[in-house]
Protein backbone atom coordinates (compact mmCIF):
# COMPACT_ATOMS: atom_id res chain seq x y z
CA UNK A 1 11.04 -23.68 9.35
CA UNK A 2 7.17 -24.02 9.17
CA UNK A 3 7.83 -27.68 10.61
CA UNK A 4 9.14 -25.79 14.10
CA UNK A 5 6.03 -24.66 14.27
CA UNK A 6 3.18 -27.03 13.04
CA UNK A 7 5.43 -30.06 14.13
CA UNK A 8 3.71 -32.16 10.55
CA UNK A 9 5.50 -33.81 8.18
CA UNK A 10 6.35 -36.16 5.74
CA UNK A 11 8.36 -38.81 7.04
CA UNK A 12 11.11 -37.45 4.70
CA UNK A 13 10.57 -34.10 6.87
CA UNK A 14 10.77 -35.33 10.02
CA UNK A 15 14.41 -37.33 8.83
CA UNK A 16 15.70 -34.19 7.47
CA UNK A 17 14.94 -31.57 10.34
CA UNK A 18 16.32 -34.79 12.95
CA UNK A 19 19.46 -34.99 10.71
CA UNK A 20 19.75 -31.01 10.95
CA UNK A 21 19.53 -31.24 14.73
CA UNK A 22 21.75 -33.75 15.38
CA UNK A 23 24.07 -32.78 12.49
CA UNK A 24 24.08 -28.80 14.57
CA UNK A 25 24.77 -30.65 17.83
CA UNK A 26 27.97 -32.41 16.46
CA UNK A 27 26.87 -35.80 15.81
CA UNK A 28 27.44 -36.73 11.91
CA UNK A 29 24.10 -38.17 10.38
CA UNK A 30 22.79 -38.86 7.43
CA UNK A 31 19.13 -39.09 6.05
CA UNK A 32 18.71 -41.93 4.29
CA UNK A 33 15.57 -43.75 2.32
CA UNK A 34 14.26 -46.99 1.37
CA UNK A 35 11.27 -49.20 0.63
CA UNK A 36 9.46 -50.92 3.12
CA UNK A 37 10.04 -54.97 3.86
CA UNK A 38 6.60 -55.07 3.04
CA UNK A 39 4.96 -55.40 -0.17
CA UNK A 40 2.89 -52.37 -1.52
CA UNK A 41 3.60 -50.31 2.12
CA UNK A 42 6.03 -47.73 0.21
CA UNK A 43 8.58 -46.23 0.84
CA UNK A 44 10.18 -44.12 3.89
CA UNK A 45 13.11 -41.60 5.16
CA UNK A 46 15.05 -41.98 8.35
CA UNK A 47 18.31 -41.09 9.97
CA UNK A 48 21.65 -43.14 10.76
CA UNK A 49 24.25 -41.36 12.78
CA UNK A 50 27.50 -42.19 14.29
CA UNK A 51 27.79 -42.86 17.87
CA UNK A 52 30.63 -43.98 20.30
CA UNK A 53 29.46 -47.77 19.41
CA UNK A 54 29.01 -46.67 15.92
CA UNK A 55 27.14 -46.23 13.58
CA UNK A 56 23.07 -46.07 14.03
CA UNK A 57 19.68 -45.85 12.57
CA UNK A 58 17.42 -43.36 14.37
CA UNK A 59 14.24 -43.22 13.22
CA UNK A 60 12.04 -39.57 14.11
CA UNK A 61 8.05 -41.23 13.16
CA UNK A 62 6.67 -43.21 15.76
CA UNK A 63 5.10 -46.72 14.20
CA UNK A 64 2.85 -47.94 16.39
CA UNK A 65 3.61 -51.76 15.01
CA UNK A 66 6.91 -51.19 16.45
CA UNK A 67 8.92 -50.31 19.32
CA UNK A 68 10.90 -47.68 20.61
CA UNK A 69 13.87 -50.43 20.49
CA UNK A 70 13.57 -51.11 17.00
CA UNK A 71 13.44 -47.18 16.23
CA UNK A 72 16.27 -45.64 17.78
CA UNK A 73 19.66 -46.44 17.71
CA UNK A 74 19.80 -49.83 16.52
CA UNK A 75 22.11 -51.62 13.86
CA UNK A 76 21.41 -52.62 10.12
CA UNK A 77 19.94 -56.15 11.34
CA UNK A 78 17.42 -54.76 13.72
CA UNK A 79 16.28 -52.02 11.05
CA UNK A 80 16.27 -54.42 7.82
CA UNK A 81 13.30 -55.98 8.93
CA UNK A 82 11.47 -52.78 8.68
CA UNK A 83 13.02 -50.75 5.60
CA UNK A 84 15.37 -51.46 2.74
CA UNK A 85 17.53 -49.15 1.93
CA UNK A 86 18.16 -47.42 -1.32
CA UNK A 87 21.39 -46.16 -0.42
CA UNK A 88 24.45 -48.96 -0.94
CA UNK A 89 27.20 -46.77 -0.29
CA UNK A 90 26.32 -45.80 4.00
CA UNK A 91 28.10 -46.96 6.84
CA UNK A 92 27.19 -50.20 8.36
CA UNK A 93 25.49 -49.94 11.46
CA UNK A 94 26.68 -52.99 13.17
């Protein structure tokens, strides 16, 4: 719970307390990983969670290079330019 209070993280911390909050709240998520679309830029952990339109990714690190429309709550095509997953078997956020 040392994240509560510092508010740092790993990208793969800020996925997991997200997915704990929203998970407490009601709303199924998952934390998921994958390697960025761009060579050598690594890899990365993020959220997808199922909505009343369905499933979506929600990512909880702010990337400048991006908005917040292509962060939160959008499908599989949006986020795919960004990050590949690693995960085959998760719902398709379409």
């Amino acid at each position: 719970m040392e994240y509560f209070k510092t508010m740092r993280g790993s990208c793969y911390t800020h996925a997991a307390m997200l997915c704990y909050l929203y998970n407490r709240t009601g709303l199924e998520t998952l934390r998921l990983t994958g390697e960025s679309a761009y060579e050598g830029a690594g890899s990365h952990s993020w959220c997808i969670t199922k909505t009343e339109d369905g499933w979506r990714h929600y990512d909880a690190q702010y990337f400048s290079i991006r908005s917040a429309d292509e962060q939160y709550g959008v499908t599989d095509e949006v986020y795919d330019q960004w990050f590949h997953r690693n995960e085959t078997d998760t719902p398709a956020a379409k």
